[in-house]
Protein backbone atom coordinates (compact mmCIF):
# COMPACT_ATOMS: atom_id res chain seq x y z
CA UNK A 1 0.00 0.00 0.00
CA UNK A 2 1.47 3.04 -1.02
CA UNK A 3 0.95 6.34 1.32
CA UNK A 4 -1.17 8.14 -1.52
CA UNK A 5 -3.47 5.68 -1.82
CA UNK A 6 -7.09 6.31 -0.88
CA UNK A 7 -9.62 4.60 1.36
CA UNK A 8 -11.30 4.13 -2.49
CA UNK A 9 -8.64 2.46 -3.83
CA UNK A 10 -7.68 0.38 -0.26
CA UNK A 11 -11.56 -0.63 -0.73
CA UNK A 12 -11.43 -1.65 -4.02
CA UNK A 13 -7.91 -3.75 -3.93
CA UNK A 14 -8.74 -5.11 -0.65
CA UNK A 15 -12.06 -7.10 -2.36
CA UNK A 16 -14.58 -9.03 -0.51
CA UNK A 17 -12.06 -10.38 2.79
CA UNK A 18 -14.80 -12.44 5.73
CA UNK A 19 -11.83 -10.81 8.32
CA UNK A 20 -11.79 -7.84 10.01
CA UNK A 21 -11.01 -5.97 7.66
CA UNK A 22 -11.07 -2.38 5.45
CA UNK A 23 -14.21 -3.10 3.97
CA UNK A 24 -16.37 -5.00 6.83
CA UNK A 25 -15.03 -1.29 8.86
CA UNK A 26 -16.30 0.59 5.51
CA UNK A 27 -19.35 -1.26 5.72
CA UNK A 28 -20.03 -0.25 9.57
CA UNK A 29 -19.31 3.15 9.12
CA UNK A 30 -21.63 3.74 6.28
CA UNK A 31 -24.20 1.18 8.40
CA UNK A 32 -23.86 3.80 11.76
CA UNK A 33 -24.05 6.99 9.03
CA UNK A 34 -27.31 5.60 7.58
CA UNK A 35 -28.55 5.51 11.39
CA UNK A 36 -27.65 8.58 12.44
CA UNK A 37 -25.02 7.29 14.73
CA UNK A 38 -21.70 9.39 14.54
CA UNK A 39 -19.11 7.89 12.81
CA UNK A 40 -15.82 7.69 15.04
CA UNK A 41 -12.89 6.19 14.34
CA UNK A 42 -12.18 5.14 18.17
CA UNK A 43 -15.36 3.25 18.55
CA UNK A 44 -15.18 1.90 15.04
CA UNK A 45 -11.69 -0.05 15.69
CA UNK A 46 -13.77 -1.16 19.13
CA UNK A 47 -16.47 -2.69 17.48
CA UNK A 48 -14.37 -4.24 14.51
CA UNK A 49 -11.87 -5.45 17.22
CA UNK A 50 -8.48 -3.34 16.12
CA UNK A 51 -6.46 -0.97 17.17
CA UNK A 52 -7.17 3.03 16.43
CA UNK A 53 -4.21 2.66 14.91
CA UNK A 54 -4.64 -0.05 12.35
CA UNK A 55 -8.18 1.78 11.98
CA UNK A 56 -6.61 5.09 10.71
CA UNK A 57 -4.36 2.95 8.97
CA UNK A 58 -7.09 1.22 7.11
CA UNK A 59 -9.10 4.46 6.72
CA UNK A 60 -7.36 7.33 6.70
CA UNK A 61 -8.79 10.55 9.51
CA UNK A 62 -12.38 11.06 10.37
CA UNK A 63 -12.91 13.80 7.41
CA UNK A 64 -11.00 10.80 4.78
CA UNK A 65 -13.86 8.37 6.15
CA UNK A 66 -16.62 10.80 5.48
CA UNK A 67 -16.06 11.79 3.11
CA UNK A 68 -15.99 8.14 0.94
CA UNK A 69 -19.01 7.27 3.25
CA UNK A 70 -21.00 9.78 1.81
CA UNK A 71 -20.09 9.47 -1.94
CA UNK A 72 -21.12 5.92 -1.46
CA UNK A 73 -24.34 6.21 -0.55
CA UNK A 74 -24.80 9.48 -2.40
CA UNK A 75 -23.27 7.32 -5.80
CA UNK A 76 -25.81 4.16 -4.83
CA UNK A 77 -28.79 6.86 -4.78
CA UNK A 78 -28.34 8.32 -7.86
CA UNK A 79 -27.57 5.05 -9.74
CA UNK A 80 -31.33 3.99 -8.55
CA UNK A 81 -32.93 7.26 -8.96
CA UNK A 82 -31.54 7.28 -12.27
CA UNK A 83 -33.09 3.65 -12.83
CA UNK A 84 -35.94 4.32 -11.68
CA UNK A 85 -36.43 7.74 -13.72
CA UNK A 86 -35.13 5.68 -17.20
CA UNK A 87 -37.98 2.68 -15.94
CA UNK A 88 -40.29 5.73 -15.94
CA UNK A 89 -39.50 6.95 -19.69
CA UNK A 90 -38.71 10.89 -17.92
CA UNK A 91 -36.67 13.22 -20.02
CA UNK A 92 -34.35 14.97 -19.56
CA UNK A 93 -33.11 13.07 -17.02
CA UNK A 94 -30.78 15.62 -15.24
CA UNK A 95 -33.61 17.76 -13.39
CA UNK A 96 -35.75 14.77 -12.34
CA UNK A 97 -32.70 13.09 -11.05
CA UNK A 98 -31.23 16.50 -8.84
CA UNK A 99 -34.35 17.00 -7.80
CA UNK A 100 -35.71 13.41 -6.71
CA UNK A 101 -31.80 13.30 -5.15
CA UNK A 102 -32.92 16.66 -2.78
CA UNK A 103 -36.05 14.99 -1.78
CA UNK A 104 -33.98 11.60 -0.68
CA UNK A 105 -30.86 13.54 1.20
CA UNK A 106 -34.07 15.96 2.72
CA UNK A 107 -35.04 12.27 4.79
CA UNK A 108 -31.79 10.99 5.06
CA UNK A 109 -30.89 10.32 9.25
CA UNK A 110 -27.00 10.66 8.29
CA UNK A 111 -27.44 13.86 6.55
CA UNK A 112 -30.04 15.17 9.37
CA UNK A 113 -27.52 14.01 11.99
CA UNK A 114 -24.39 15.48 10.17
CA UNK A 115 -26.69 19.00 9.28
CA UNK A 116 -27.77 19.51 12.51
CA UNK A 117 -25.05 18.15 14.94
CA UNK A 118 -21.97 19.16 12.70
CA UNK A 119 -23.41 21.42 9.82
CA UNK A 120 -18.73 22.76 9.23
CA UNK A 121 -18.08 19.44 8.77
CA UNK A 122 -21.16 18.83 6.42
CA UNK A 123 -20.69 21.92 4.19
CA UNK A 124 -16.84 21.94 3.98
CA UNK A 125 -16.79 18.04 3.05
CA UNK A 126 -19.68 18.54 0.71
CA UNK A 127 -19.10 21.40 -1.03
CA UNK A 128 -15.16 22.17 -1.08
CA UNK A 129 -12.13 21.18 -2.34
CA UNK A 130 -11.38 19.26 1.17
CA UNK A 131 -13.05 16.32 0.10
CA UNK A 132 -13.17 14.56 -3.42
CA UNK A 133 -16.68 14.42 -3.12
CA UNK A 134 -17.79 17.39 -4.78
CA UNK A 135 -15.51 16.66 -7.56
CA UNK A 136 -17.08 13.23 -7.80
CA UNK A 137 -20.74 14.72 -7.87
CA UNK A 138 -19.38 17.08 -10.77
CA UNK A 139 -18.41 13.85 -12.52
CA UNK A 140 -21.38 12.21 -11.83
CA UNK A 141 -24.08 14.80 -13.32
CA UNK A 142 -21.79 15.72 -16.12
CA UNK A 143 -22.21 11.99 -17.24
CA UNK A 144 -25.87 12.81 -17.24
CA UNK A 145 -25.67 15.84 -18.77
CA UNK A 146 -23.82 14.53 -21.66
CA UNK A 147 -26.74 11.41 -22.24
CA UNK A 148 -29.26 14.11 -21.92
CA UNK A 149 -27.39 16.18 -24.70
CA UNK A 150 -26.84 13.23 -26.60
CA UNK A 151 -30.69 12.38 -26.58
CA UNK A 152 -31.35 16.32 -27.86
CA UNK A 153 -32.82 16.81 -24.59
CA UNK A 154 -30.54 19.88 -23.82
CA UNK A 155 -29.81 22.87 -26.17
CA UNK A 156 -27.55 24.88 -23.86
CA UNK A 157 -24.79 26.48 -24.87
CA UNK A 158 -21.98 25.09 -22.23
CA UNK A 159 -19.65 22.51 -22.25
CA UNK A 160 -21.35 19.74 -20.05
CA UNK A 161 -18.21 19.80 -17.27
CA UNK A 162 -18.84 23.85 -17.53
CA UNK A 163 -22.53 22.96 -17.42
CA UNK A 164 -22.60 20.36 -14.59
CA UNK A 165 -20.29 22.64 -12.12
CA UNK A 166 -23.21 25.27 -12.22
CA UNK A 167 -25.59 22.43 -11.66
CA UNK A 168 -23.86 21.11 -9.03
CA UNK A 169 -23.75 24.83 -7.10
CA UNK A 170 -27.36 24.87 -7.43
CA UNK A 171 -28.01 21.77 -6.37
CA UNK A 172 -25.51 22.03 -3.53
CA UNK A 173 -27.76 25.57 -2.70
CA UNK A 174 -30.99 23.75 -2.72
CA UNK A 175 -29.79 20.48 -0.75
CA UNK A 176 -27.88 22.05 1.69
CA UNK A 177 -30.40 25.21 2.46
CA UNK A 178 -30.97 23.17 6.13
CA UNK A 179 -27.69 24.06 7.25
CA UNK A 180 -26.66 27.56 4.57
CA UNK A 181 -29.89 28.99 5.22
CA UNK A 182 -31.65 27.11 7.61
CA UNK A 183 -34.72 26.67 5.10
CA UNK A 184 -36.02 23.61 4.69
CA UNK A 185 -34.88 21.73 1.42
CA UNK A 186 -37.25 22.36 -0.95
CA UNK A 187 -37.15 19.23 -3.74
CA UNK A 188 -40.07 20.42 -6.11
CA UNK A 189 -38.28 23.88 -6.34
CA UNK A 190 -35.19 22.75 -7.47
CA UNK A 191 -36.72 20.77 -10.29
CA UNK A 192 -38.51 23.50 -11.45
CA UNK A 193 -35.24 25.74 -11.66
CA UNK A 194 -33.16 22.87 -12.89
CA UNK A 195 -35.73 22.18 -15.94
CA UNK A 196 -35.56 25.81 -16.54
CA UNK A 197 -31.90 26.05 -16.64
CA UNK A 198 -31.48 22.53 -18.60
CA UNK A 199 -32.91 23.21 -21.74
């Protein structure tokens, strides 16, 4: 393992081990985030039965843990929003999807819990350059972007990467109003500026 690998790429070599291990740890953590239990690396090496050590060896700090927890489940959620939206026959895809996304994270106990108990955190994992997640979410809707373009479904004048950082600002605006704003997330609105931007 070299030193600049990531907890990503630790996950992915490792594979499918029945040990203790990086991924039955991965799989805890993103278990106790879906519950609204804080994710700590302390009582994470408790429960798996290694040291803090080894567990910061395995997954890197707190924010490093976080950070892949959440594009997990955030990746997992659009892949079956997205499935369920092309089952459906909807286009353009891109504002159904951002806006069905809103509505999910708006329910979500990890997000609630992370908003509300740790809303720095949240915001500066989310929506900066501290975390790859952001630049994974850019990746994500440019993808979708680019099939909606491809399907003449959007006439705008803006490279999709150009395109799908805006998005993404907007999005980030509209799901993450709880904590910039303290408004409520508002799904229904976002889709309506989304399919307004999109076309």
């Amino acid at each position: 393992m070299t030193t600049s690998e990531t907890l990503g790429e630790r996950l992915a070599r490792e594979g499918d081990a029945p040990r203790a291990s990086i991924g039955t740890a991965f799989d805890l953590a993103c278990h106790w985030f879906m519950a609204g239990k804080r994710v700590d690396i302390s009582a994470l090496a408790g429960e798996v039965g290694v040291s803090r050590v080894t567990m910061h060896r395995w997954v890197g700090t707190r924010d490093e843990l976080l950070s892949e927890v959440m594009w997990h489940l955030t990746n997992r959620t659009l892949d079956r929003l997205l499935a369920e939206i092309d089952a459906e026959g909807i286009s353009p895809r891109a504002p159904e999807l951002l806006g069905r996304y809103i509505r999910a994270i708006s329910t979500n106990t990890g997000v609630l819990r992370l908003q509300r108990e740790e809303p720095e955190t949240f915001v500066r994992l989310c929506t900066t350059n501290a975390s790859p997640f952001q630049r994974r979410m850019i990746a994500k809707v440019t993808e979708v972007l680019a099939t909606d373009r491809a399907a003449g479904h959007l006439g705008i004048d803006l490279d999709d990467d150009e395109l799908a950082f805006a998005v993404v600002r907007l999005l980030e605006a509209y799901a993450h109003a709880p904590t910039l704003t303290g408004e409520p997330a508002d799904p229904d609105r976002a889709t309506r500026v989304m399919s307004a931007l999109l076309r």
